[in-house]
Protein backbone atom coordinates (compact mmCIF):
# COMPACT_ATOMS: atom_id res chain seq x y z
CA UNK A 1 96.69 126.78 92.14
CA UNK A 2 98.42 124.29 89.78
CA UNK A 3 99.09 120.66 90.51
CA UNK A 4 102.33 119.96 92.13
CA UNK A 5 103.49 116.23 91.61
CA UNK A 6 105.21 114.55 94.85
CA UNK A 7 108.27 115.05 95.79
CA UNK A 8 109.43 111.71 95.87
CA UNK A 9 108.04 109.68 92.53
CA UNK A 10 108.87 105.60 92.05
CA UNK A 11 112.31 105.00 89.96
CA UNK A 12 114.76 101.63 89.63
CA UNK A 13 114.84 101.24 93.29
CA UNK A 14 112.01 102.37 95.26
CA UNK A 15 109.86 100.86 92.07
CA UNK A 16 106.23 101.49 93.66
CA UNK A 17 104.47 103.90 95.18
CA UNK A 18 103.27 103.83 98.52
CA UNK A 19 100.07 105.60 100.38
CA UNK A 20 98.97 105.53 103.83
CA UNK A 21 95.52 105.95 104.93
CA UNK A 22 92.75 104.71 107.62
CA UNK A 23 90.77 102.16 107.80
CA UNK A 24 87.02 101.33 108.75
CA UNK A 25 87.72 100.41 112.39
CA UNK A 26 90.59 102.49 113.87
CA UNK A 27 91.03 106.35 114.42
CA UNK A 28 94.28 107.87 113.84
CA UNK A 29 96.94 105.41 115.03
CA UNK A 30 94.62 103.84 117.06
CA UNK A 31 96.13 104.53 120.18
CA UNK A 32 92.48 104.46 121.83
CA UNK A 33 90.73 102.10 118.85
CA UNK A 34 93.21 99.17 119.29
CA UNK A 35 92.32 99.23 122.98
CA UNK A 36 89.05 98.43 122.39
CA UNK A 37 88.17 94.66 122.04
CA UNK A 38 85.79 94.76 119.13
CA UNK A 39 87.69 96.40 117.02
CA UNK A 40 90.73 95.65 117.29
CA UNK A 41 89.12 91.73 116.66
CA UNK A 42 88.43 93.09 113.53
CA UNK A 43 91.70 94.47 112.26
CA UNK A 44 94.39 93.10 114.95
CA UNK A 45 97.21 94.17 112.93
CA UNK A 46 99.68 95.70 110.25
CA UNK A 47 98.45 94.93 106.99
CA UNK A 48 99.72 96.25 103.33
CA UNK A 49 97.63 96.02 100.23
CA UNK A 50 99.21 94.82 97.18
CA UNK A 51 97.87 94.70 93.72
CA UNK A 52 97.79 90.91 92.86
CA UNK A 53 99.95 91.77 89.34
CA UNK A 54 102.49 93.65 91.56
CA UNK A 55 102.28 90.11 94.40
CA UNK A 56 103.35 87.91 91.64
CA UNK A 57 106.23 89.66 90.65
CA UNK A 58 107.52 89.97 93.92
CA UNK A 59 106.48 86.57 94.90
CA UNK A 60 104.50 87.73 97.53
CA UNK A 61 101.39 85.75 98.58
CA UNK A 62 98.39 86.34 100.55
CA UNK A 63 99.26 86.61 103.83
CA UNK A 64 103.16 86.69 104.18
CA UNK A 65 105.43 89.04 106.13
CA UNK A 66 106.49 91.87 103.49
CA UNK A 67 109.17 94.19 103.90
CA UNK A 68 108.32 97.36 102.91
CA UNK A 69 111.82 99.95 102.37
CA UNK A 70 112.11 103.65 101.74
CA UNK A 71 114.55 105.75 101.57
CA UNK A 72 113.96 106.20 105.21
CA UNK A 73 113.52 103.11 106.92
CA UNK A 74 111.65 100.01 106.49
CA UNK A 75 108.78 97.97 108.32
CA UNK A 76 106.96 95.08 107.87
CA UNK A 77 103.20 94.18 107.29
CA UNK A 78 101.27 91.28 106.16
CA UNK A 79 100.34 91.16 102.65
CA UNK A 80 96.92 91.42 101.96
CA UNK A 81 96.91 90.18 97.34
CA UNK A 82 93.74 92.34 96.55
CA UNK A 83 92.68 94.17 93.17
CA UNK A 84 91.61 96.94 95.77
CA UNK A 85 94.67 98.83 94.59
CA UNK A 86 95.83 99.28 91.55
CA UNK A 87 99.25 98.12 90.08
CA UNK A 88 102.08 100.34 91.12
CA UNK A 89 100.21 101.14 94.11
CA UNK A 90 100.56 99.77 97.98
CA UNK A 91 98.93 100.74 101.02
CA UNK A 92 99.79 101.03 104.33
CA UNK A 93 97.15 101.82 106.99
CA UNK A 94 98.87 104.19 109.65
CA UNK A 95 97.15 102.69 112.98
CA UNK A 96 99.40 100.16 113.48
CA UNK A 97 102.61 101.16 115.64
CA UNK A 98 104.35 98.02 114.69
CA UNK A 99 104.36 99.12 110.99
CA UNK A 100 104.84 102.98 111.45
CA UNK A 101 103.96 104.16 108.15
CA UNK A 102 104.94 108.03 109.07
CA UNK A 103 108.33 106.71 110.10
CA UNK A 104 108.63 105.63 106.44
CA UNK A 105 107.20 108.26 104.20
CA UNK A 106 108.42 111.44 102.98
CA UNK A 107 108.23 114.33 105.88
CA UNK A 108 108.73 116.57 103.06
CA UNK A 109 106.63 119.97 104.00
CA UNK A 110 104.31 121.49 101.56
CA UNK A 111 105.06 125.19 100.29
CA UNK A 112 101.97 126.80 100.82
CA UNK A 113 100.73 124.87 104.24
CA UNK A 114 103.73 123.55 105.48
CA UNK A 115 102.15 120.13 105.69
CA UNK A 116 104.25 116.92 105.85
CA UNK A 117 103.56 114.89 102.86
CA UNK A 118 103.10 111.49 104.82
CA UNK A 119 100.47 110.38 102.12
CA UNK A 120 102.64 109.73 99.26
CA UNK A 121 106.31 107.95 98.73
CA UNK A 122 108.64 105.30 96.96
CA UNK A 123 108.87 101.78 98.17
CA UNK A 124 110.21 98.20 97.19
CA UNK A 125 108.67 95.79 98.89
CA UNK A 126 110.17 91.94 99.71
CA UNK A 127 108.89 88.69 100.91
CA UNK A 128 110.26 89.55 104.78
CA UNK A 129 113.48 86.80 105.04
């Protein structure tokens, strides 16, 4: 099987790209995790990663609210300037119903295993207003 590229890549407007993942201490979108004292101490709420190159462009800074826009829809999630990710890149953790990042990425369905492709998409992000 050959590589197929996504089917939504960064251009002039959506200039990044961004991925959605887990972290260490919720389960899927944490609908039982955040419920749980501990860990939700740990990791409270929305967060996005953001290459610190990528922060200073955008003048985003540790900490503030960042909008982050698709083509279909937007949320918001506090900036977290590491060198975790690399430029180009943000990430989105998907626990966090106050920052759905599925209602966001591309639902685009995979031709072989009919799989959304909530992993991958275009994004401009903004210092929330």
């Amino acid at each position: 099987m050959n590589f197929i590229p996504p089917a939504e890549l960064p251009d002039k407007d959506y200039p990044y790209v961004l991925t959605t993942g887990r972290t260490i201490f919720h389960y899927h979108t944490g609908t039982m995790s955040r419920r749980t004292p501990k860990l939700d101490a740990e990791i409270g709420g929305a967060f996005v990663q953001v290459n610190p190159n990528d922060a200073t462009l955008q003048d985003i800074k540790n900490g503030s609210l960042v909008t982050l826009t698709t083509r279909r829809g937007s949320v918001q999630a506090k900036a977290r300037v590491t060198t975790d990710v690399p430029e180009g890149l943000v990430f989105l953790p998907f626990h966090f119903s106050e920052a759905c990042a599925n209602k966001i990425t591309n639902p685009v369905l995979d031709p072989t295993c009919g799989m959304p492709e909530y992993k991958v998409c275009a994004v401009k992000m903004e210092v929330s207003k």
